[in-house]
C-alpha atoms as a PDB file:
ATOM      1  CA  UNK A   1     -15.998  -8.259 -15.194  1.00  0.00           C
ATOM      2  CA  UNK A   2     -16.810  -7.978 -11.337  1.00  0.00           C
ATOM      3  CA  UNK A   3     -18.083 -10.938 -10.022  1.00  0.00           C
ATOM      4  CA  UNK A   4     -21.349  -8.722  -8.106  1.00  0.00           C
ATOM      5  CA  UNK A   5     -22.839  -6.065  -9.696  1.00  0.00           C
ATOM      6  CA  UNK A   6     -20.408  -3.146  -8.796  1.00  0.00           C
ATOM      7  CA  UNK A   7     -20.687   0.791 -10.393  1.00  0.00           C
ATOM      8  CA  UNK A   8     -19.223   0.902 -13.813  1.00  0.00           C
ATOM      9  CA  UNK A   9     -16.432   2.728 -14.669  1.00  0.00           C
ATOM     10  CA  UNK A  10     -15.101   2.480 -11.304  1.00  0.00           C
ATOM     11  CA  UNK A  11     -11.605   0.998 -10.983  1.00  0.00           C
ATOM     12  CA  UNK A  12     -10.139  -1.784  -8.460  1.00  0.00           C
ATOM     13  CA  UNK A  13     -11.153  -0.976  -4.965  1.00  0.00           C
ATOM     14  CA  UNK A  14     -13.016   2.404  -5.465  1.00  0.00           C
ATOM     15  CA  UNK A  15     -16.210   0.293  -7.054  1.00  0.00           C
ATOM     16  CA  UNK A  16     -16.408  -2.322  -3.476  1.00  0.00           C
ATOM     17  CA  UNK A  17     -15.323   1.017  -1.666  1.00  0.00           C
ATOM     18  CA  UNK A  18     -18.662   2.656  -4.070  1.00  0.00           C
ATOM     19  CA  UNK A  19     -20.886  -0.487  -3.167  1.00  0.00           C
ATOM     20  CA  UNK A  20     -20.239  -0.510   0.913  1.00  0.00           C
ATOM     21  CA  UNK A  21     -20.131   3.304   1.948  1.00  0.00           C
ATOM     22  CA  UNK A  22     -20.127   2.496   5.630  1.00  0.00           C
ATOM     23  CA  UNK A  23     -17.355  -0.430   5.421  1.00  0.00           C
ATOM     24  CA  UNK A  24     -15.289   1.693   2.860  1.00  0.00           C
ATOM     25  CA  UNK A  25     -14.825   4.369   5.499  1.00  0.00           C
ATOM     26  CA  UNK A  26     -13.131   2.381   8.511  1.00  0.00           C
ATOM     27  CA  UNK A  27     -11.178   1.273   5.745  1.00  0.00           C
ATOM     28  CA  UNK A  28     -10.177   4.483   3.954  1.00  0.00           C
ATOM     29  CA  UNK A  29      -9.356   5.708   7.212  1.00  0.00           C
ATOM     30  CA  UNK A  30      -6.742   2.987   8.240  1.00  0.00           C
ATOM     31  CA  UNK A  31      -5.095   3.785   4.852  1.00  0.00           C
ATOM     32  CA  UNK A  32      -4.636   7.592   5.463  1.00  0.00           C
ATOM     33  CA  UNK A  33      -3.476   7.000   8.847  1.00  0.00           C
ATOM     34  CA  UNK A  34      -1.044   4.265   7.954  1.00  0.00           C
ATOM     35  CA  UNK A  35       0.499   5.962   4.543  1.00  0.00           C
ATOM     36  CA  UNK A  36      -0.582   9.770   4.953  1.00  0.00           C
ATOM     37  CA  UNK A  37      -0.417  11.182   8.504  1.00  0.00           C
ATOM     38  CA  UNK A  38       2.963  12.079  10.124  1.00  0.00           C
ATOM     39  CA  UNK A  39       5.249   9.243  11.060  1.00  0.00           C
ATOM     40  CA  UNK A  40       9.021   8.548  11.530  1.00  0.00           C
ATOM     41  CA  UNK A  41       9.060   6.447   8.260  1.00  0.00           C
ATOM     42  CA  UNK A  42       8.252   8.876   5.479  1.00  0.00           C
ATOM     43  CA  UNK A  43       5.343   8.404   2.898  1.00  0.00           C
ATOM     44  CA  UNK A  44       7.031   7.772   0.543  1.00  0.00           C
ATOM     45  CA  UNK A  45       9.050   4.509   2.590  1.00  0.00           C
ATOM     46  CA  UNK A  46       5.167   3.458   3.656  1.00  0.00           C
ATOM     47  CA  UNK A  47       3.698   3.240   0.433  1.00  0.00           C
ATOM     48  CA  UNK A  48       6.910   1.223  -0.671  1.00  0.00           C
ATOM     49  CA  UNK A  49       6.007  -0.948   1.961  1.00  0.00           C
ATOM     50  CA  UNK A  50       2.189  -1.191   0.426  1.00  0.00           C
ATOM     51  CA  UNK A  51       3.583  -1.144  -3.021  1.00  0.00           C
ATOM     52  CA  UNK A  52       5.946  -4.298  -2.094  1.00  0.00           C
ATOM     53  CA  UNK A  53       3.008  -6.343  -0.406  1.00  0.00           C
ATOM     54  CA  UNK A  54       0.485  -5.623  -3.549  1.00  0.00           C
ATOM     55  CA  UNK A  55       2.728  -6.624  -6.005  1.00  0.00           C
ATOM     56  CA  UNK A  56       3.626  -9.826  -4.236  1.00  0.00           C
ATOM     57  CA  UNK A  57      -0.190 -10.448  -4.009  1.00  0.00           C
ATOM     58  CA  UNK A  58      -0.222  -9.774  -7.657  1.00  0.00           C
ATOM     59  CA  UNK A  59      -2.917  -7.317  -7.453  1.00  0.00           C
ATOM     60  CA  UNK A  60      -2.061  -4.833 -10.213  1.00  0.00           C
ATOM     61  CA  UNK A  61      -4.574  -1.826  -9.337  1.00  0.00           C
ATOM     62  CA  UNK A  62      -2.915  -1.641  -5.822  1.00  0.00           C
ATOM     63  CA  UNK A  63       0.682  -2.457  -6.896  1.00  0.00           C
ATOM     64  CA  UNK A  64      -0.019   0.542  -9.451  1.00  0.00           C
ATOM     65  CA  UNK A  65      -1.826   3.441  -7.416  1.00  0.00           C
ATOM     66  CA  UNK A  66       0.186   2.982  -4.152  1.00  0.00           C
ATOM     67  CA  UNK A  67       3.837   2.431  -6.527  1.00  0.00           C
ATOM     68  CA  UNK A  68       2.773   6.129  -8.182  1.00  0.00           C
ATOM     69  CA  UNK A  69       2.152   7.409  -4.688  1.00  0.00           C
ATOM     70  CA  UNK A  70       5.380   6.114  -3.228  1.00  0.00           C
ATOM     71  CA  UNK A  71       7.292   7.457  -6.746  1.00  0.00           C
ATOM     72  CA  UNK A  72       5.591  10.858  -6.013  1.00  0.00           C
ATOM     73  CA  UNK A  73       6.790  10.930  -2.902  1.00  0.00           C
ATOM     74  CA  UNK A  74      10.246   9.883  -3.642  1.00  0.00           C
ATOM     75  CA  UNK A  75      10.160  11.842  -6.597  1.00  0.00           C
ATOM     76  CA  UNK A  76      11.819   8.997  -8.552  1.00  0.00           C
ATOM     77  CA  UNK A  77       9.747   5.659 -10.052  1.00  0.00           C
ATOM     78  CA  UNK A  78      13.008   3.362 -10.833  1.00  0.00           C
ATOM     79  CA  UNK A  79      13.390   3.075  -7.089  1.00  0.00           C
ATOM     80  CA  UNK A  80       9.769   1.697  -6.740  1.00  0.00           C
ATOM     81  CA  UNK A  81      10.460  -0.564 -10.223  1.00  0.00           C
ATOM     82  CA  UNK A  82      13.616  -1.922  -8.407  1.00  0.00           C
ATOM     83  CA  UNK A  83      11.962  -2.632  -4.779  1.00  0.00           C
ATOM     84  CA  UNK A  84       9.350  -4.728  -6.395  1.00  0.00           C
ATOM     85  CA  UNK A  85      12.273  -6.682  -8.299  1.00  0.00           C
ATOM     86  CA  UNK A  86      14.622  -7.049  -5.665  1.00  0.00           C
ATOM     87  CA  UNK A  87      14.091  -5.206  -2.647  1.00  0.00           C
ATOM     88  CA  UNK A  88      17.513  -6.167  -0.665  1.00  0.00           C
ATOM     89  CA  UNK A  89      19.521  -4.775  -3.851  1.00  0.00           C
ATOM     90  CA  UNK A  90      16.767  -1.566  -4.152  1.00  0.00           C
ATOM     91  CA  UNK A  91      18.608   1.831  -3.251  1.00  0.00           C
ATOM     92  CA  UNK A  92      16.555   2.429   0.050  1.00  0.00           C
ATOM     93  CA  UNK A  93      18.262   2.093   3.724  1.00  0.00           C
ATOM     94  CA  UNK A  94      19.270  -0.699   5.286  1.00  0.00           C
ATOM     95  CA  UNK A  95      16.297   0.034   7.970  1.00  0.00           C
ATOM     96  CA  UNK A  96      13.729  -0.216   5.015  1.00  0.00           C
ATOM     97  CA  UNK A  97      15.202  -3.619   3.719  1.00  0.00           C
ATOM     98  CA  UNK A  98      14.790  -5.000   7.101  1.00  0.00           C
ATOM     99  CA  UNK A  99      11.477  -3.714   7.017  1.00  0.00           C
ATOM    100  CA  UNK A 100      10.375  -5.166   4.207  1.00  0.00           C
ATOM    101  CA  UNK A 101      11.437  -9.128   5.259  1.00  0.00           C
ATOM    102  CA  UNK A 102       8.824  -8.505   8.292  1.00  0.00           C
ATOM    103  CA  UNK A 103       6.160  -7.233   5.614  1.00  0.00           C
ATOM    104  CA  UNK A 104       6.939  -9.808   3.385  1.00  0.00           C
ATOM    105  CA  UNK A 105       6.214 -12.850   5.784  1.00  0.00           C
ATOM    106  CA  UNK A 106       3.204 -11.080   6.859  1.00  0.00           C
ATOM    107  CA  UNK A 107       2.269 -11.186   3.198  1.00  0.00           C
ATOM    108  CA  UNK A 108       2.358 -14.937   3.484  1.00  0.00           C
ATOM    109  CA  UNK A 109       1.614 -15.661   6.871  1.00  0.00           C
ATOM    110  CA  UNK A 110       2.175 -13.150   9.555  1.00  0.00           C
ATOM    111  CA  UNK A 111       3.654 -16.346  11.612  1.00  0.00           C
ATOM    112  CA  UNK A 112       6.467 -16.559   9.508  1.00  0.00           C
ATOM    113  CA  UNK A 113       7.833 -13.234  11.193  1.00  0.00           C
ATOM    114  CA  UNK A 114      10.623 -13.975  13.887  1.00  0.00           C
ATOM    115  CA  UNK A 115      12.052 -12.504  16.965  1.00  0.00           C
ATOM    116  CA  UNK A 116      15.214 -12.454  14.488  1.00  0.00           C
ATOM    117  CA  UNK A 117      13.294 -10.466  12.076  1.00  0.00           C
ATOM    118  CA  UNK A 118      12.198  -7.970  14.428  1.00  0.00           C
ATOM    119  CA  UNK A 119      16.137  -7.710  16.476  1.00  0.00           C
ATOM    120  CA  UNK A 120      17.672  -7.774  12.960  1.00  0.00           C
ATOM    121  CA  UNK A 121      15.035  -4.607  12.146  1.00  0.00           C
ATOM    122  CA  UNK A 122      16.064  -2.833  15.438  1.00  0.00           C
ATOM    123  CA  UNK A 123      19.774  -3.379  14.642  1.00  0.00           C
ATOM    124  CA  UNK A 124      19.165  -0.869  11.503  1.00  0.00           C
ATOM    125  CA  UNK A 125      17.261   1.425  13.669  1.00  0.00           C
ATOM    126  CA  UNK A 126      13.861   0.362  13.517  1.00  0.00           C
ATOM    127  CA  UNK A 127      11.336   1.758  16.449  1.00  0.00           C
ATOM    128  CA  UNK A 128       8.381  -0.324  17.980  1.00  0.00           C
ATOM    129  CA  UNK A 129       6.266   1.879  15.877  1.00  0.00           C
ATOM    130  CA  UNK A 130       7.794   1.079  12.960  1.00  0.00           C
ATOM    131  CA  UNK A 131       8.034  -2.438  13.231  1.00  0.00           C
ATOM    132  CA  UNK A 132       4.416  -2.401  14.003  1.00  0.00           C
ATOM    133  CA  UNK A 133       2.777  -0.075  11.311  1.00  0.00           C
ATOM    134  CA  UNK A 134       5.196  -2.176   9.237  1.00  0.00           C
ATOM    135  CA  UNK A 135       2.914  -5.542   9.949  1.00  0.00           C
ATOM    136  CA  UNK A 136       0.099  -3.506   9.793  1.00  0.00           C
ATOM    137  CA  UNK A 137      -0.027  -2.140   6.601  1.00  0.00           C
ATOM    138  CA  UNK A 138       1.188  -5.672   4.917  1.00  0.00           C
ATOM    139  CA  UNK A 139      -1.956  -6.909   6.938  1.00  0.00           C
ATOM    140  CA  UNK A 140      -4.004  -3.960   5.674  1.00  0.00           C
ATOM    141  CA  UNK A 141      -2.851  -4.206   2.368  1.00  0.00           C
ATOM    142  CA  UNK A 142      -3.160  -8.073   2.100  1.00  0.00           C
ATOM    143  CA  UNK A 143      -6.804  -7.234   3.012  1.00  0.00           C
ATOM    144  CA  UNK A 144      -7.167  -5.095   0.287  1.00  0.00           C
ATOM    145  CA  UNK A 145      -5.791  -6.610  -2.067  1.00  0.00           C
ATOM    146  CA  UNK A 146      -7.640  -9.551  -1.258  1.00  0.00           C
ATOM    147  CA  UNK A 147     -10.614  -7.047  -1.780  1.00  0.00           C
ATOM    148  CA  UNK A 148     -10.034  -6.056  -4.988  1.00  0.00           C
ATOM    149  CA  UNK A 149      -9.659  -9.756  -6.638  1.00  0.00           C
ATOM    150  CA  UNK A 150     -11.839 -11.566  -4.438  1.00  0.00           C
ATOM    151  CA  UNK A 151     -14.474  -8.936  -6.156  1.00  0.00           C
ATOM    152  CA  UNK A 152     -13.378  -9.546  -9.815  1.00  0.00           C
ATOM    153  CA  UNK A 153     -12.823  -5.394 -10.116  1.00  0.00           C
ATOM    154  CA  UNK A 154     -11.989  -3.584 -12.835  1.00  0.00           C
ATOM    155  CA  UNK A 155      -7.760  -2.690 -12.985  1.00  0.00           C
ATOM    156  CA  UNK A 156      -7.266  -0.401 -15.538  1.00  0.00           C
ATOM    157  CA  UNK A 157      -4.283  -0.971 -17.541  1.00  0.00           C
ATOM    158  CA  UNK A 158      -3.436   2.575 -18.782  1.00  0.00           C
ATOM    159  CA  UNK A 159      -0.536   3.812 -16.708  1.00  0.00           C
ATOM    160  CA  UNK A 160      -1.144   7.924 -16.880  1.00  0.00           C
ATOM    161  CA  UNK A 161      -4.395   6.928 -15.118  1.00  0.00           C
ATOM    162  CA  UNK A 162      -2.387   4.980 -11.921  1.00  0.00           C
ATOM    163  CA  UNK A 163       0.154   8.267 -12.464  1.00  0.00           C
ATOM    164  CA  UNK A 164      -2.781  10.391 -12.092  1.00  0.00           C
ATOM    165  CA  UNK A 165      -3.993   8.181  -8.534  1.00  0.00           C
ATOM    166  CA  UNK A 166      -0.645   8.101  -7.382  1.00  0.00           C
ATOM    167  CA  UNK A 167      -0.272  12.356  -7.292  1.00  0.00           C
ATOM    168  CA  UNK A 168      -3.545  12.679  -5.810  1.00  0.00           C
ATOM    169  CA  UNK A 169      -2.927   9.952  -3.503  1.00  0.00           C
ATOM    170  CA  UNK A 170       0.579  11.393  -2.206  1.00  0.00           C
ATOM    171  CA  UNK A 171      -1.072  14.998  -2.040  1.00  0.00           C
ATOM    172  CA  UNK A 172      -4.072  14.189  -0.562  1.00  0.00           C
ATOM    173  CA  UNK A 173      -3.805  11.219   0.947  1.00  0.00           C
ATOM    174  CA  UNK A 174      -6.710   8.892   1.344  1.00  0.00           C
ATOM    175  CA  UNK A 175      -9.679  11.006   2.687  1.00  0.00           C
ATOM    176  CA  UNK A 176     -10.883  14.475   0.657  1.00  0.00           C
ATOM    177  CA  UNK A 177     -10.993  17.276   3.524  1.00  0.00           C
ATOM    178  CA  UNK A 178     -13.065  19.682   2.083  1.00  0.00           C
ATOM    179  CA  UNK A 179     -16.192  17.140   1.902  1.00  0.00           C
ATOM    180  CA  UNK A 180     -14.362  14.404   4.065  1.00  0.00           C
ATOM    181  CA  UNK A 181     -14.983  11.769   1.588  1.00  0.00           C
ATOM    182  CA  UNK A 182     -12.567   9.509   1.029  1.00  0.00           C
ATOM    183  CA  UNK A 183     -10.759   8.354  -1.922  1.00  0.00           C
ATOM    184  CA  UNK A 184      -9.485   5.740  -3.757  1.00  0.00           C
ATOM    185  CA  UNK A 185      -6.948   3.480  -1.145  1.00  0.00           C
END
């Protein structure tokens, strides 16, 4: 049960999103740019990233959508299953691994990244840009999930319905053109 009275029905951070219009939009926004707009990682390699830092933070309704987006996007969900269990023995690139140490300090405390983090993440490739929308969407996504507990919301437990997120998340993204409403991040 929420800990504020928050719409029913409404799962994980759609019912703050449903409560705050005008904060959910800044918000919804820095998701679809970070995950969803064109970038030299892929989607699919972002929402790992988001996936990683929400199931460290234990926050199952983020873990869930934004693993479902990333397996949409990769087309393949044991990859997701296996970068949540052990991301330096996952099949992704060497770049990504590197990637993910930087996102996983800022998880904890974005202090704990090092120059040697960052030169060890440019020896596999990694740009300026991605090193920073790396920290940024662990920061983002430590936000949110931070959101989403702090708030007591509902997290469903039925997987087809994080499935059914996950497609509309990695075919959408995060904001609904037609009516420019944004949707579940």
């Amino acid at each position: 049960m929420a800990h504020i009275n928050l719409s029913e029905g409404l799962p994980g951070i759609s019912a703050g999103f449903a409560f705050r219009p005008e904060t959910a939009k800044p918000m919804r926004e820095l998701a679809h740019i970070l995950l969803h707009e064109p970038g030299s990682l892929t989607p699919g390699e972002r929402e790992l990233i988001a996936t990683f830092v929400s199931s460290r933070n234990c926050t199952t309704f983020c873990a869930l959508s934004h693993g479902a987006a990333a397996a949409n996007h990769l087309g393949d969900a044991t990859i997701v299953e296996k970068v949540k269990a052990n991301f330096l023995a996952a099949p992704v690139s060497a770049k990504l691994k590197s990637l993910l140490v930087i996102a996983g300090k800022v998880q904890q405390d974005g202090k704990l990244v090092t120059a040697s983090d960052v030169s060890a993440a440019r020896a596999q490739g990694a740009t300026d840009r991605e090193i920073h929308d790396t920290v940024l969407i662990a920061a983002a996504f430590s936000m949110y999930n931070r959101y989403v507990d702090g708030l007591g919301t509902w997290q469903p437990s039925d997987p087809a319905m994080y499935a059914q997120m996950g497609k509309h998340l990695a075919e959408e993204g995060y904001i609904t053109p037609s009516i420019r409403q944004p949707v579940g991040a």
